[in-house]
Protein backbone atom coordinates (compact mmCIF):
# COMPACT_ATOMS: atom_id res chain seq x y z
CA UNK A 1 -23.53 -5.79 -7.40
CA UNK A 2 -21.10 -3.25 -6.03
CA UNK A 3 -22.26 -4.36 -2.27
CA UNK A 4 -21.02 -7.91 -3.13
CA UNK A 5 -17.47 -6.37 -4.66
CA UNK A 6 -17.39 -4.25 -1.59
CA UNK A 7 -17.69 -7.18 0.44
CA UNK A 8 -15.55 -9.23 -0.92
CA UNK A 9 -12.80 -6.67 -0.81
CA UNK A 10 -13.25 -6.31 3.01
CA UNK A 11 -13.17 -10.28 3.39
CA UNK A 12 -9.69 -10.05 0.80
CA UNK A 13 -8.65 -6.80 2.84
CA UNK A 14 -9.39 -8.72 6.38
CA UNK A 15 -7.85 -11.99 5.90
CA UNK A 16 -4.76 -10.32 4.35
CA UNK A 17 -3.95 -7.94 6.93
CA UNK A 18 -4.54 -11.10 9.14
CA UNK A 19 -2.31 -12.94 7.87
CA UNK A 20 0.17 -10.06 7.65
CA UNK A 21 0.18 -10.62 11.23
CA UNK A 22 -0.43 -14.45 12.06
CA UNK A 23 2.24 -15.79 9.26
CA UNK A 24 5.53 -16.97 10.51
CA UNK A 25 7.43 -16.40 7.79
CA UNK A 26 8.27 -12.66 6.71
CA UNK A 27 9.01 -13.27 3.08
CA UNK A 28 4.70 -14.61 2.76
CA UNK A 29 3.87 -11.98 4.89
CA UNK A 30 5.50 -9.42 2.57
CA UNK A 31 3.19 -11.29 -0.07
CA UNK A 32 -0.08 -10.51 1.78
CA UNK A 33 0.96 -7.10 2.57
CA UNK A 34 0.51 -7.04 -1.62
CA UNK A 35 -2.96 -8.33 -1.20
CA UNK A 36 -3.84 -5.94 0.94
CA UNK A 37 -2.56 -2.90 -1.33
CA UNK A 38 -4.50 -4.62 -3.96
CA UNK A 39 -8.06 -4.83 -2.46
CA UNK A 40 -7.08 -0.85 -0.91
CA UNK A 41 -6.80 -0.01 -4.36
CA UNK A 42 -9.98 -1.98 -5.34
CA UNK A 43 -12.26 -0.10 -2.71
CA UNK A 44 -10.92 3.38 -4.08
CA UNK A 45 -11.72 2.24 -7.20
CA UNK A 46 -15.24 1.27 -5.89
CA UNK A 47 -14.84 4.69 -4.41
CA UNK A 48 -14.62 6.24 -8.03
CA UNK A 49 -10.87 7.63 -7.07
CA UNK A 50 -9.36 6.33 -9.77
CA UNK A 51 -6.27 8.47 -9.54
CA UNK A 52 -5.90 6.91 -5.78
CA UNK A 53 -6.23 3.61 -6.97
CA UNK A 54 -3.56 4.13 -9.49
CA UNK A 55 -1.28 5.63 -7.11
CA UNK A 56 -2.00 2.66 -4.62
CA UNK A 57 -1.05 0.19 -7.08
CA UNK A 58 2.34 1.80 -8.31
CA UNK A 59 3.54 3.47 -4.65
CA UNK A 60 2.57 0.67 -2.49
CA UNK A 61 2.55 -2.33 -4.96
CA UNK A 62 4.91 -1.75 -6.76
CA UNK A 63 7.43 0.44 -4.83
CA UNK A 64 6.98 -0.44 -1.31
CA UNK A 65 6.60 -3.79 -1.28
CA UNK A 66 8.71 -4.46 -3.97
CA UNK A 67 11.41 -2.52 -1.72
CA UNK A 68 10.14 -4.59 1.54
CA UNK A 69 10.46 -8.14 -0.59
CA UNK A 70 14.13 -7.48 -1.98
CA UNK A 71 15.79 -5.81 1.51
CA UNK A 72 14.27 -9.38 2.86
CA UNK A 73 15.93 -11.40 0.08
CA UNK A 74 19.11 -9.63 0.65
CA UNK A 75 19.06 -9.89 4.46
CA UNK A 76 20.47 -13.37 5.57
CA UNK A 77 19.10 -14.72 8.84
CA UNK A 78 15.97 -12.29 8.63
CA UNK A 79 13.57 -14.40 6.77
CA UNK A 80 11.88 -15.94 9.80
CA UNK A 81 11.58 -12.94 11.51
CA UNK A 82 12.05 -12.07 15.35
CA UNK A 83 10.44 -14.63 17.73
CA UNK A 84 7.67 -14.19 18.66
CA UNK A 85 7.12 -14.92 22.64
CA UNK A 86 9.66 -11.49 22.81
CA UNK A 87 6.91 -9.36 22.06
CA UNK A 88 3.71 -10.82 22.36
CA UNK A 89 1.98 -8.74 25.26
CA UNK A 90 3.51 -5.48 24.30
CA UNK A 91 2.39 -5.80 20.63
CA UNK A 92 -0.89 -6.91 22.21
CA UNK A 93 -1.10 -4.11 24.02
CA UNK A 94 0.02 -1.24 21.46
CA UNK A 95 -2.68 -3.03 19.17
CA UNK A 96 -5.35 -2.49 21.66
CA UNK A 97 -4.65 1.08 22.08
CA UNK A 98 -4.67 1.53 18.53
CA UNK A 99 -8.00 -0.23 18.30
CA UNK A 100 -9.30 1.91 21.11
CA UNK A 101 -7.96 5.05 19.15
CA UNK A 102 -9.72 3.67 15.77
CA UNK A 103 -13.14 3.07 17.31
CA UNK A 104 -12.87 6.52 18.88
CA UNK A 105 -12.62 8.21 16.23
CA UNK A 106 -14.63 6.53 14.17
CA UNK A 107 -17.68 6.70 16.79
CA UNK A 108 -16.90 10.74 17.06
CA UNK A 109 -16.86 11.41 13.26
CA UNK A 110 -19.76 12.49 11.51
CA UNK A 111 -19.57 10.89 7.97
CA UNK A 112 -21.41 12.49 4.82
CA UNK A 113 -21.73 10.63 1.53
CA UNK A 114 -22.18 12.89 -1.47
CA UNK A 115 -25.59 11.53 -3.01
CA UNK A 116 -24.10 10.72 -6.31
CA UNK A 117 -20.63 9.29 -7.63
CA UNK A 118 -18.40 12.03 -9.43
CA UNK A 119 -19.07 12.32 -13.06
CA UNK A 120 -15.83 13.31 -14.45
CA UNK A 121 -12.90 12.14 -14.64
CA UNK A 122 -9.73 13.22 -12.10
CA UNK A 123 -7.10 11.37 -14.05
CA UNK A 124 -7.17 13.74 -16.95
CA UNK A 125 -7.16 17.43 -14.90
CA UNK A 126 -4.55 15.95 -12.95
CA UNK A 127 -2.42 14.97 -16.12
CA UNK A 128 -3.22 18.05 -17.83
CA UNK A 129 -2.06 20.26 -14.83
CA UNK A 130 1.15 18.40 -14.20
CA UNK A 131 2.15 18.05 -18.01
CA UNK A 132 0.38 20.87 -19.23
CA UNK A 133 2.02 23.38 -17.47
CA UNK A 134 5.44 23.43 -17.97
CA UNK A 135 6.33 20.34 -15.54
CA UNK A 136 6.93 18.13 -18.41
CA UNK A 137 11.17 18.41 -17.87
CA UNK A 138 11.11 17.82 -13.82
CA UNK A 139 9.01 14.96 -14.10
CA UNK A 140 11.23 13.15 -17.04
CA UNK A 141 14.40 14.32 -14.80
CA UNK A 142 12.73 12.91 -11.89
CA UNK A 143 12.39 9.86 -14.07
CA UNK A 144 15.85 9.77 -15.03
CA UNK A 145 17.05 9.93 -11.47
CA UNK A 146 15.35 7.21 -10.74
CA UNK A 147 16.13 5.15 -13.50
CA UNK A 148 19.70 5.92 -12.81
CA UNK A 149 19.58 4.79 -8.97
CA UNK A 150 18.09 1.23 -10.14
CA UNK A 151 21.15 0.79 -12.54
CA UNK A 152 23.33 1.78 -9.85
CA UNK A 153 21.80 -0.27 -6.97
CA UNK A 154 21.79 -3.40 -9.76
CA UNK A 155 25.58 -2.44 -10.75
CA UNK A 156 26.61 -3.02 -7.09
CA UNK A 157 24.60 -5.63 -6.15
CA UNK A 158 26.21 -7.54 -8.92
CA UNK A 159 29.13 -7.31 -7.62
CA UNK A 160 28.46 -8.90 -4.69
């Protein structure tokens, strides 16, 4: 059962990153570039890495490409993107060095899978150290900060 989720996240992962690529229009590609954080997050939760997953969904999901999707919205003549013919060959050829690079080091790295799946938890150590030891007030600071910089970014782009 987990070999067909597995697989089904890599044909999710695949097609999205894809079509990250192939689609025309920046605003969908944004949207795929979601899909792929998604099935990232599903593989480390396949991966027992809950914490990961977690932080995959909130950073990249809902940070990042929330981030990528409104600085698109609020950008006038950049929805379509640059053309394409511009940089076809040398986009071609940067991704075929990075492919080269990839296969490299994957066919140089010696990979060991622990024989069984972790038993305990790493959401709750990782909880209990960062609220359990005095970092309770920087983390609700840091959480006011950031609160504070949404109001503000809202208050002026109201104004607009």
């Amino acid at each position: 059962m987990l070999d067909l989720i597995f697989y089904l996240l890599a044909v999710i992962a695949l097609a999205a990153s894809i079509a990250v690529i192939m689609v025309r229009d920046i605003f969908r590609a944004a949207l795929c570039l979601i899909v792929l954080f998604m099935s990232v997050a599903g593989f480390f939760l396949l991966l027992h890495a809950d914490f990961l997953a977690i932080v995959q969904v909130l950073i990249y999901v809902g940070a990042i490409s929330i981030l990528i999707i409104v600085a698109i919205m609020l950008t006038r003549d950049a929805r379509h993107g640059l053309p394409l013919d511009n940089y076809k060959y040398w986009a071609g050829a940067v991704g075929l060095l990075l492919l080269i690079a990839l296969a490299y080091g994957i066919l140089n790295t010696t990979f060991t899978l622990p024989g069984t799946a972790p038993l305990e938890q790493t959401i709750q150590p990782i909880g209990q150290q960062l609220f359990g030891n005095g970092y309770v007030l920087p983390v609700e600071i840091a959480a006011v900060l950031l609160l504070s910089a949404i109001l503000g970014a809202i208050a002026v782009l109201r104004d607009k």
